[in-house]
C-alpha atoms as a PDB file:
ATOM      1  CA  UNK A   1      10.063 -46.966 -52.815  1.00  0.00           C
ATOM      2  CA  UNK A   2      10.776 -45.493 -56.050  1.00  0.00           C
ATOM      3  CA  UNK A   3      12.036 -41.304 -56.380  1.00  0.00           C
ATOM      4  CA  UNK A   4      10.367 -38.608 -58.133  1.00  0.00           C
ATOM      5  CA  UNK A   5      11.317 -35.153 -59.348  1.00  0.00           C
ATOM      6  CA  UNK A   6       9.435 -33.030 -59.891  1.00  0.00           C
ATOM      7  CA  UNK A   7      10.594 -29.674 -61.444  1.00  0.00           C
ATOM      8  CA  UNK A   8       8.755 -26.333 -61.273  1.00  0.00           C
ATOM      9  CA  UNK A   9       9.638 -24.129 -64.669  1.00  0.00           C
ATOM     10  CA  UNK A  10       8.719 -21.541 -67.341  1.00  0.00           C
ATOM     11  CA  UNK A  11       5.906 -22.846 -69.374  1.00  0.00           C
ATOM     12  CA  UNK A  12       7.607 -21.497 -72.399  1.00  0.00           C
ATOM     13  CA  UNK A  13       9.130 -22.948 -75.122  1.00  0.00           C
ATOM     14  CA  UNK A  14      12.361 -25.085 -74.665  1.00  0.00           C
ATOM     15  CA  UNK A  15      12.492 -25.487 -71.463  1.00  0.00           C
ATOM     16  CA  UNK A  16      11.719 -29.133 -71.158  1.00  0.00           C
ATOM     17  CA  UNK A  17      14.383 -29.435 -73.855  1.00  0.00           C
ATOM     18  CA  UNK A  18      16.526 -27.999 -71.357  1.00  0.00           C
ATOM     19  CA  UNK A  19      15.827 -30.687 -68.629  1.00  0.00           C
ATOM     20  CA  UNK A  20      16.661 -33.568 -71.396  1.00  0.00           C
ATOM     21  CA  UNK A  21      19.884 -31.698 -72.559  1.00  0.00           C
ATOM     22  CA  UNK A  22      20.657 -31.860 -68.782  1.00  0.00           C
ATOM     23  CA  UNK A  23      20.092 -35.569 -68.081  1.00  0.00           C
ATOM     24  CA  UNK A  24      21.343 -36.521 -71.720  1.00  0.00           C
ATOM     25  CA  UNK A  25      24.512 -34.836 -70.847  1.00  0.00           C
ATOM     26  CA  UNK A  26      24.961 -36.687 -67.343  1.00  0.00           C
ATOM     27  CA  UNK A  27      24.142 -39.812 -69.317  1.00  0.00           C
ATOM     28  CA  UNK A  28      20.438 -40.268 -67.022  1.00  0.00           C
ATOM     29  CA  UNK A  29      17.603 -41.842 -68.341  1.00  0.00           C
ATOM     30  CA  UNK A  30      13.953 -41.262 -67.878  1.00  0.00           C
ATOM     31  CA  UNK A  31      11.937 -43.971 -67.138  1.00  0.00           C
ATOM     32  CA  UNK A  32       8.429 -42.241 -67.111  1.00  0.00           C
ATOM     33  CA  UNK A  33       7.155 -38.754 -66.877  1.00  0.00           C
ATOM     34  CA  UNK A  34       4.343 -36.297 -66.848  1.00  0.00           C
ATOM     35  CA  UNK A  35       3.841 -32.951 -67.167  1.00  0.00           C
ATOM     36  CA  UNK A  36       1.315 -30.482 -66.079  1.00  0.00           C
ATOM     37  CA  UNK A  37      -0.025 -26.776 -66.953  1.00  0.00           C
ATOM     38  CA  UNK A  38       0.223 -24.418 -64.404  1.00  0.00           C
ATOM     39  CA  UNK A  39      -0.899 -21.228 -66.534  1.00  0.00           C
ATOM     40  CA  UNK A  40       2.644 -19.349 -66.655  1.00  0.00           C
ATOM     41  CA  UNK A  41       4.551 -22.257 -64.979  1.00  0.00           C
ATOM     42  CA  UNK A  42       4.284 -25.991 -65.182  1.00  0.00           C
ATOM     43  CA  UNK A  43       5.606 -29.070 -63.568  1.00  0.00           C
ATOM     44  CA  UNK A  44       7.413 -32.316 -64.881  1.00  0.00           C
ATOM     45  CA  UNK A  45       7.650 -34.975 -62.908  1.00  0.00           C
ATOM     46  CA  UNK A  46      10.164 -37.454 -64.019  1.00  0.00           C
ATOM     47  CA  UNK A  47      11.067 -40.927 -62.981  1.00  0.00           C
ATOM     48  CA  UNK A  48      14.890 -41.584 -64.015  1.00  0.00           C
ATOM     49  CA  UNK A  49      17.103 -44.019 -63.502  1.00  0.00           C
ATOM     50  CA  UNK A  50      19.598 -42.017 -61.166  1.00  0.00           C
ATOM     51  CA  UNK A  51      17.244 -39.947 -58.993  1.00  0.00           C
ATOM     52  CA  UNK A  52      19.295 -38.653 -56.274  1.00  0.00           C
ATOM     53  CA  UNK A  53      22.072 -37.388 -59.154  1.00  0.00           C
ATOM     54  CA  UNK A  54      19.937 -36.361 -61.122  1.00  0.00           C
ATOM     55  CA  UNK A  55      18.075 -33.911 -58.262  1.00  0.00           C
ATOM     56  CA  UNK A  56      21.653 -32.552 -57.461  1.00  0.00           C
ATOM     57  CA  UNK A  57      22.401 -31.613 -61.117  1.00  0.00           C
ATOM     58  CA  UNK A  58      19.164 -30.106 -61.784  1.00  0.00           C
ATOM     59  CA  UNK A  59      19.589 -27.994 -58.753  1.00  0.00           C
ATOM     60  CA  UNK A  60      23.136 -27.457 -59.692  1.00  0.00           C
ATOM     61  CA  UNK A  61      21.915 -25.988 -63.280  1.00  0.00           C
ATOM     62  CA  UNK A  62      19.048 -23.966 -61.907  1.00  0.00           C
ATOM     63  CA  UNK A  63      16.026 -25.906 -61.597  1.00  0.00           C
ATOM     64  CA  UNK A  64      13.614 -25.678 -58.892  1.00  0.00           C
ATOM     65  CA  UNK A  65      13.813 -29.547 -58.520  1.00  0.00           C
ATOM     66  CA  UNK A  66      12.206 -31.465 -54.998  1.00  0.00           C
ATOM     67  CA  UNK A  67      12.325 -35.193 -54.953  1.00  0.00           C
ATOM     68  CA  UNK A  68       9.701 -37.147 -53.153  1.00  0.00           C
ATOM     69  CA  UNK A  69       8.919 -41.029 -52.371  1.00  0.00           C
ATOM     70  CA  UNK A  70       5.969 -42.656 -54.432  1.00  0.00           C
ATOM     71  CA  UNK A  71       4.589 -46.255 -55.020  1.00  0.00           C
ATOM     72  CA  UNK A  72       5.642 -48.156 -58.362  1.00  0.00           C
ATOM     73  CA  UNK A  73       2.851 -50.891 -58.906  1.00  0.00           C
ATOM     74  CA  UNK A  74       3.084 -53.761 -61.224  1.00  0.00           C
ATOM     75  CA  UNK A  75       0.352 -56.254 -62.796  1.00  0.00           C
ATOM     76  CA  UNK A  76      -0.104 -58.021 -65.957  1.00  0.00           C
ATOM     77  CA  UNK A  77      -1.678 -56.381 -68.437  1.00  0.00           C
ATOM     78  CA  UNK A  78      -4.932 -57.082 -67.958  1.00  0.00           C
ATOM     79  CA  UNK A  79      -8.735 -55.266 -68.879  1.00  0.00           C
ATOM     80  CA  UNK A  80      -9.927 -54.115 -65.120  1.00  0.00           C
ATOM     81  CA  UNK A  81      -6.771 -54.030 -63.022  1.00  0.00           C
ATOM     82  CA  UNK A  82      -6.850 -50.203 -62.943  1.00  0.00           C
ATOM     83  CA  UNK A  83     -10.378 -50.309 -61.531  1.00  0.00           C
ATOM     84  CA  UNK A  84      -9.538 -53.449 -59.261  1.00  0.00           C
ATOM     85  CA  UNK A  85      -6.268 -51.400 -57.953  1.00  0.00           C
ATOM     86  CA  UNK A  86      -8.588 -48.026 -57.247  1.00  0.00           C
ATOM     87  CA  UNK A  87     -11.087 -50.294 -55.995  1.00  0.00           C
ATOM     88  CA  UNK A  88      -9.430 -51.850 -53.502  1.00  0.00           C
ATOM     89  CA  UNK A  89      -7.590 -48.539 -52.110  1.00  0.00           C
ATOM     90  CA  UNK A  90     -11.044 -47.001 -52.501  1.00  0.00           C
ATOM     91  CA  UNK A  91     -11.981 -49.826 -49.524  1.00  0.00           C
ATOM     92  CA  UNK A  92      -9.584 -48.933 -47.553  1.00  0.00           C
ATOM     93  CA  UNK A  93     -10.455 -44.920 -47.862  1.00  0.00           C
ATOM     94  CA  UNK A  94      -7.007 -44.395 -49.554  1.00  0.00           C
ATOM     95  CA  UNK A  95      -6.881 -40.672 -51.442  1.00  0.00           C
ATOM     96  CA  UNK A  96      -4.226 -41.095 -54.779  1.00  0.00           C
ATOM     97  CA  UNK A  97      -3.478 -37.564 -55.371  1.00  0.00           C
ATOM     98  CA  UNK A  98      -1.402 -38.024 -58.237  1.00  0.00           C
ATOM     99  CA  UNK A  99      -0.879 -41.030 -61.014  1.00  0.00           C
ATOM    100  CA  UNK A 100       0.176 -42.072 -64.490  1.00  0.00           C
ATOM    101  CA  UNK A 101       1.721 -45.003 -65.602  1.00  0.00           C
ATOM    102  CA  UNK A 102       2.347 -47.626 -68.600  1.00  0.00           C
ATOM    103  CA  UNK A 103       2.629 -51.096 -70.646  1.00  0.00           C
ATOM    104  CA  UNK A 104       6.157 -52.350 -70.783  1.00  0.00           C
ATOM    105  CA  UNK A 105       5.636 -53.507 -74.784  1.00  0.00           C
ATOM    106  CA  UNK A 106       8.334 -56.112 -73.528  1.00  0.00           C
ATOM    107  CA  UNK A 107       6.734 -58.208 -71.506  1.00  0.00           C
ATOM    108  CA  UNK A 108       3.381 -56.271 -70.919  1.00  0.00           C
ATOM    109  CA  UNK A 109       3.095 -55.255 -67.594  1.00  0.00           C
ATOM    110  CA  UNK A 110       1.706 -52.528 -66.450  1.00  0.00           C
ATOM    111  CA  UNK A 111       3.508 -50.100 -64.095  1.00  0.00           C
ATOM    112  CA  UNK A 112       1.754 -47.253 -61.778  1.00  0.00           C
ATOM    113  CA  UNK A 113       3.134 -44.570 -60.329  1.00  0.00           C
ATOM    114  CA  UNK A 114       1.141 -43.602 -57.430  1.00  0.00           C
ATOM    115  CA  UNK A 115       1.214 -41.055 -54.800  1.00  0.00           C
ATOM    116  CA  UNK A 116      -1.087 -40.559 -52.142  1.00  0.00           C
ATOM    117  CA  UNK A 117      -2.292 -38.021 -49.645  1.00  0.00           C
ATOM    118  CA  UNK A 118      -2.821 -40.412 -46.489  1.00  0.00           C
ATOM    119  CA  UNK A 119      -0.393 -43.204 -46.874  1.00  0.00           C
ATOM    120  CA  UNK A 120       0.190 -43.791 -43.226  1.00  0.00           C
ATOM    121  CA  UNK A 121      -3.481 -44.885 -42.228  1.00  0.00           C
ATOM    122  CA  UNK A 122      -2.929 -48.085 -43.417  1.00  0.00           C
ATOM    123  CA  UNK A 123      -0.361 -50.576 -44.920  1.00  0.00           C
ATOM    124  CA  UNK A 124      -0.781 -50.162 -48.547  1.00  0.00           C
ATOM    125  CA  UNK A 125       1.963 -53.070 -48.986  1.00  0.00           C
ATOM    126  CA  UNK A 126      -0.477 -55.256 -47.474  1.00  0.00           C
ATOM    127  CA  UNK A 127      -3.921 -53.439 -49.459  1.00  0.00           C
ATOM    128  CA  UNK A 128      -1.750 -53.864 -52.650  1.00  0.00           C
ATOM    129  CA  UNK A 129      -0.285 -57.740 -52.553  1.00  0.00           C
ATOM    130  CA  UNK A 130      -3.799 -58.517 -51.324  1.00  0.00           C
ATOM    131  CA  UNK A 131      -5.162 -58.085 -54.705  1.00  0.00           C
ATOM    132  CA  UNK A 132      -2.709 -59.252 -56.716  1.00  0.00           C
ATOM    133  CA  UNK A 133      -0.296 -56.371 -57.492  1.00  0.00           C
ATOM    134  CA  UNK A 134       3.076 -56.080 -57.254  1.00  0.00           C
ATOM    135  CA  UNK A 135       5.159 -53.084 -55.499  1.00  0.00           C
ATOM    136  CA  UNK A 136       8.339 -52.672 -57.022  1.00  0.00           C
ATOM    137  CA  UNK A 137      11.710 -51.755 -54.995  1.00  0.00           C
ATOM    138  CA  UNK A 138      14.083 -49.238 -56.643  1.00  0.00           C
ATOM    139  CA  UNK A 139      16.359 -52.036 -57.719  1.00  0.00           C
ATOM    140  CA  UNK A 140      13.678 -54.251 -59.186  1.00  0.00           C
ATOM    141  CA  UNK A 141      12.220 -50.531 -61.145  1.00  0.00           C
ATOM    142  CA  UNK A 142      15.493 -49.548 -62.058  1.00  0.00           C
ATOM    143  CA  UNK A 143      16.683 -52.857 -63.350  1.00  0.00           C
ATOM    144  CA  UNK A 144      13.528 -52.780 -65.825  1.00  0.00           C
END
């Protein structure tokens, strides 16, 4: 399954700076991220290339950083796959609490970035490959 962190911070200016100087300078990259308003605080969540490192740096410089396991998804780019993906979890009364994703201009597949509140319930390898999708491994995300 592929790593997230997700870092709890200031929302004031230059902080997220401060997370890229960080990963710059350990020579990570970030894959995909997301950030979200908290009033006074926010979170990024970040998908890198090096997650465990990068979780021990961004402790080691300060950051409130936690790292959890979510879903990468793959499918052609395609009009309707988001609503065939949510459909089919949807069947299966599958909650996503949290997702963003994107077109790889390369070869123009979409990735997803899911996380869910009841994952155990049922086998969401099997829900997934069922329709067509594609769950990616860390080597097969990181070797993007």
């Amino acid at each position: 399954m592929a790593k997230q962190l997700t870092i709890f911070l200031e929302n004031r200016p230059g902080r997220i700076q401060s997370i890229s100087k960080v990963l710059v300078e350990h020579q990570m990259n970030v894959w995909a991220f997301t950030i979200q308003d908290r009033g006074e605080f926010g979170l990024v969540k970040l998908v890198v290339d090096k997650p465990q490192q990068a979780q021990l740096v961004m402790i080691d410089e300060g950051f409130a950083c936690a790292m959890k396991e979510i879903l990468a998804v793959t499918a052609d780019d395609e009009p309707g796959n988001l609503a065939k993906l949510t459909a089919a979890l949807l069947e299966k009364n599958v909650n996503i609490k949290d997702a963003y994703g994107f077109v790889a201009p390369t070869d123009r597949k979409g990735i997803c970035f899911l996380e869910f509140e009841n994952p155990d319930k049922v086998n969401l390898e099997e829900i997934i490959a069922a329709h067509g999708f594609t769950i990616l491994t860390d080597e097969e995300l990181y070797e993007l």
